[in-house]
N, C-alpha and C. Protein backbone atom coordinates (compact mmCIF):
# COMPACT_ATOMS: atom_id res chain seq x y z
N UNK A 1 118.36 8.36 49.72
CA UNK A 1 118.21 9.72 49.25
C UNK A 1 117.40 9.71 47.96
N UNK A 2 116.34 10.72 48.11
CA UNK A 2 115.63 10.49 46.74
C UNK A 2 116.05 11.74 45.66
N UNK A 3 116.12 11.37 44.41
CA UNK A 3 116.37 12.22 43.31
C UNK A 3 115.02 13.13 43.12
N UNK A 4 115.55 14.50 42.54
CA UNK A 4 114.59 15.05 41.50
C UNK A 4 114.49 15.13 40.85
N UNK A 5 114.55 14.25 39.96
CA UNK A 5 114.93 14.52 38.35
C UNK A 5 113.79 15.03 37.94
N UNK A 6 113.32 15.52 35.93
CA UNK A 6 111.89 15.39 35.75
C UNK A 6 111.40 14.38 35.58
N UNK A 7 112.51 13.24 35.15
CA UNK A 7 111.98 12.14 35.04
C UNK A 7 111.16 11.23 35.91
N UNK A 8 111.41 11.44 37.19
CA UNK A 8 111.28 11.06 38.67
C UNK A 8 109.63 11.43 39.27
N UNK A 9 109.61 13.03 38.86
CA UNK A 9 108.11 13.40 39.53
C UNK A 9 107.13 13.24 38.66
N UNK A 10 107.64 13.21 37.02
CA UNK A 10 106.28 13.76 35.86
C UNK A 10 105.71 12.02 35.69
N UNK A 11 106.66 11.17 36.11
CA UNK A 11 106.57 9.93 35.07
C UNK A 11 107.06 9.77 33.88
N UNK A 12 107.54 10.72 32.83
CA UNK A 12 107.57 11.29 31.71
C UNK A 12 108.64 10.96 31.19
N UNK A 13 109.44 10.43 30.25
CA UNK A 13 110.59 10.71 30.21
C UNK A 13 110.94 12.33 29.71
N UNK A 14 112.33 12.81 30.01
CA UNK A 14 112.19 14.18 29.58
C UNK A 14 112.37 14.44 27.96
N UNK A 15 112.62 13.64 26.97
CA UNK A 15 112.23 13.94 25.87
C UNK A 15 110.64 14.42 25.46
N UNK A 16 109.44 13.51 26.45
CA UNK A 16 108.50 13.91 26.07
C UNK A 16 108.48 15.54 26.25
N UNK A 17 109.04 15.66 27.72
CA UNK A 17 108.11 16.86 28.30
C UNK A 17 108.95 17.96 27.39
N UNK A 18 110.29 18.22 27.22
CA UNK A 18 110.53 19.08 25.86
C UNK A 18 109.69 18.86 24.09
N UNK A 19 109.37 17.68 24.53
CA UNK A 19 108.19 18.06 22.98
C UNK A 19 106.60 18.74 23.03
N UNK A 20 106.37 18.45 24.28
CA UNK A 20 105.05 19.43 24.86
C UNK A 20 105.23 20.79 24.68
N UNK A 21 106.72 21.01 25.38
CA UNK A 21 106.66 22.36 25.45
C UNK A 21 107.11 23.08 23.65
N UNK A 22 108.06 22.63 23.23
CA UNK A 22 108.22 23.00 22.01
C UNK A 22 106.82 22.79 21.05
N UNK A 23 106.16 21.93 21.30
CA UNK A 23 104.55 22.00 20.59
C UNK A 23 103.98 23.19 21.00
N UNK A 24 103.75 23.40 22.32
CA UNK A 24 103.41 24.59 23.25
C UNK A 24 103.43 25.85 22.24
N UNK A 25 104.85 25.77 22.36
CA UNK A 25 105.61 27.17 21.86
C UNK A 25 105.47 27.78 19.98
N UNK A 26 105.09 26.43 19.55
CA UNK A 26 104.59 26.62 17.88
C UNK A 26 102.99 26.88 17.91
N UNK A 27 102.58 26.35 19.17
CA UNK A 27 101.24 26.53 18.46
C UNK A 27 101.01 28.15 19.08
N UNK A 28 101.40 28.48 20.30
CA UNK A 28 101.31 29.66 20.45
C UNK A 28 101.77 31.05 19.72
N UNK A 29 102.92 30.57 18.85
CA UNK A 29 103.37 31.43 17.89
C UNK A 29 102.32 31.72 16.72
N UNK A 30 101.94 30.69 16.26
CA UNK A 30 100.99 30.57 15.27
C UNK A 30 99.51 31.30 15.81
N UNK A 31 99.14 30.80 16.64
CA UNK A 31 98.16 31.29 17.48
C UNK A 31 97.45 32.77 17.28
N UNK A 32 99.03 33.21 18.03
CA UNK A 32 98.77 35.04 17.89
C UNK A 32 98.90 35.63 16.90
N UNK A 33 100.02 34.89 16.13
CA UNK A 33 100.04 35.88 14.18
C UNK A 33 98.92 35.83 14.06
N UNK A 34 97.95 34.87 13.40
CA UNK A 34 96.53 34.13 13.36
C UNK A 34 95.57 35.15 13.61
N UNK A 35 96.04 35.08 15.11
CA UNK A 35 94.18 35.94 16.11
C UNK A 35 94.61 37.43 16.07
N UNK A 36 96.20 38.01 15.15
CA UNK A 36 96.11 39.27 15.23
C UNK A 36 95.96 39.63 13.73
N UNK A 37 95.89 38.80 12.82
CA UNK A 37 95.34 38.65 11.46
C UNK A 37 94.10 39.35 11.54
N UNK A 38 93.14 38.42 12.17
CA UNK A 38 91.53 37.73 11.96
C UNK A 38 91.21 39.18 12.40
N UNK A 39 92.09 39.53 13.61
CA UNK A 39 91.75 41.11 14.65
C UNK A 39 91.76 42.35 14.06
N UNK A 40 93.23 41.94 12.70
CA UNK A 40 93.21 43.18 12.44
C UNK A 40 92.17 43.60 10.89
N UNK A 41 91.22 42.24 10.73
CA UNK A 41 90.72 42.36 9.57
C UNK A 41 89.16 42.31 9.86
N UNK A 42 89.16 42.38 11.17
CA UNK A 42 87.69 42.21 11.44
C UNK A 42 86.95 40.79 11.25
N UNK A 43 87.69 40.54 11.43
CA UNK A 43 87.46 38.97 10.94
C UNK A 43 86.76 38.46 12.42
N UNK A 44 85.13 38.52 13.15
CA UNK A 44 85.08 38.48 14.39
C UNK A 44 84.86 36.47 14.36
N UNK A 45 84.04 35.62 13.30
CA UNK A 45 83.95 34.14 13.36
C UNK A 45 85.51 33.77 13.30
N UNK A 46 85.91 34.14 12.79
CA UNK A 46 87.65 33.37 12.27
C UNK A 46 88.30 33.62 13.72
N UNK A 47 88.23 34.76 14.47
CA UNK A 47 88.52 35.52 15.52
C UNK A 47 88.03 34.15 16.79
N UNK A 48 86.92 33.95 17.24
CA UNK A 48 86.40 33.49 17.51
C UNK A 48 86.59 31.33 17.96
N UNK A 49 86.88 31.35 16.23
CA UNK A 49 87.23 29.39 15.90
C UNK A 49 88.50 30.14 16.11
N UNK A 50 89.38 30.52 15.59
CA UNK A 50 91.03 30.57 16.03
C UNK A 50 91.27 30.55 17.62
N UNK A 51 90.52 31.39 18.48
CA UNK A 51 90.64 31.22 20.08
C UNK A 51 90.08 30.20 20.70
N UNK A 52 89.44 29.39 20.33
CA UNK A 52 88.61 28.60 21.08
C UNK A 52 89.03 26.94 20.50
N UNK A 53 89.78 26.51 19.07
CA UNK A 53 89.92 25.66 18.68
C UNK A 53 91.59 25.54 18.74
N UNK A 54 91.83 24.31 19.37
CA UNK A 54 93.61 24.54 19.50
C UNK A 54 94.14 22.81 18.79
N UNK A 55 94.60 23.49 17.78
CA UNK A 55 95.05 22.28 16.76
C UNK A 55 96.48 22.47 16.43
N UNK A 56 97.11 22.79 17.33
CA UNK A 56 98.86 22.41 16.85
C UNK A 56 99.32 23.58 16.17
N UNK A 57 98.68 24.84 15.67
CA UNK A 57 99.44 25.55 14.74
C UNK A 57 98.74 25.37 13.10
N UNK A 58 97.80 24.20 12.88
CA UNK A 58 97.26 23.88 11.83
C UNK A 58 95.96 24.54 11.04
N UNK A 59 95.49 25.03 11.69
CA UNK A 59 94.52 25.73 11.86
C UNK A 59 94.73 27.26 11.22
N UNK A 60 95.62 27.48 12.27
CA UNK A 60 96.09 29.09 12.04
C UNK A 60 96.55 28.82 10.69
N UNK A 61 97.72 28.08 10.32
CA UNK A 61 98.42 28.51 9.42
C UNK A 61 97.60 28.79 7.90
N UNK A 62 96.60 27.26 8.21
CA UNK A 62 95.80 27.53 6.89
C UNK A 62 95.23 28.57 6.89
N UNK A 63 94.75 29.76 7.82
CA UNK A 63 93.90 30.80 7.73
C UNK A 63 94.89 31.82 7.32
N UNK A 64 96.33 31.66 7.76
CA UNK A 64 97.26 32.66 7.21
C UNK A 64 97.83 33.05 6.23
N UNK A 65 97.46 31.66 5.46
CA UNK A 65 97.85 31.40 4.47
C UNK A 65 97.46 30.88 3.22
N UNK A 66 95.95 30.96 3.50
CA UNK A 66 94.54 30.89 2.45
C UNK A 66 93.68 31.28 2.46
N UNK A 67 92.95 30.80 3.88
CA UNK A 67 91.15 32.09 3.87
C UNK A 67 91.48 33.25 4.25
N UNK A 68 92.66 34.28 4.55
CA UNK A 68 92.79 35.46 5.09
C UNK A 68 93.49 35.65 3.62
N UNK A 69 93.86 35.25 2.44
CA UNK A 69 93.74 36.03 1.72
C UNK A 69 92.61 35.84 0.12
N UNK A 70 91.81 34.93 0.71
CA UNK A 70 90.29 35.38 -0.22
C UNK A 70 89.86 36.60 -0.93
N UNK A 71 89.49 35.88 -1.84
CA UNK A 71 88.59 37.70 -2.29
C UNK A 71 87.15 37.53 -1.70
N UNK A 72 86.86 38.60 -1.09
CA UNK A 72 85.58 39.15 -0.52
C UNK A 72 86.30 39.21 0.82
N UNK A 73 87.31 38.64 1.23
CA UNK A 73 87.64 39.33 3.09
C UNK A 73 87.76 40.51 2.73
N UNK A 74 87.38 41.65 4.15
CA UNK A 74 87.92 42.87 3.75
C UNK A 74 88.82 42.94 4.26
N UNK A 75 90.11 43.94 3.99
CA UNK A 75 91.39 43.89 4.26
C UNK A 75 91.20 45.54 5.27
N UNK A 76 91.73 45.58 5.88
CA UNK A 76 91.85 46.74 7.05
C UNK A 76 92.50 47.97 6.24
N UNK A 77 91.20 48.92 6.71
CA UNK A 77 91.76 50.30 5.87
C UNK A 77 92.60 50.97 6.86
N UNK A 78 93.19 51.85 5.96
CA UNK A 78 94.61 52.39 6.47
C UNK A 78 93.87 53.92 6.79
């Protein structure tokens, strides 16, 4: 009788495959704060390297948390 484990079909042990997904799940968090930052500031290059470059959450954060608040970005009028 054969098992299904995940261990069984991925090759993987299942510690990895819960660290994929929990990586998954940070970088996607980060991701969208990020690309709804860049979106809501007009920000269309930052817009642009934030969707197309996928670095763990590292990326975004520095933009969330340094070049999105520069002087000379413009900040979204109300």
């Amino acid at each position: 009788m054969q098992t299904t484990s995940v261990e069984t079909w991925s090759g993987l042990p299942t510690w990895v495959i819960w660290l994929i997904v929990i990586l998954g799940v940070w970088s996607a968090i980060w991701k969208g704060l990020a690309l709804y930052r860049a979106g809501s500031r007009h920000s269309k290059a930052w817009f642009i390297v934030l969707f197309l470059v996928n670095t763990a959450g590292i990326l975004e954060i520095f933009y969330l948390f340094y070049f999105s608040k520069l002087a000379g970005v413009p900040k979204k009028k109300s």
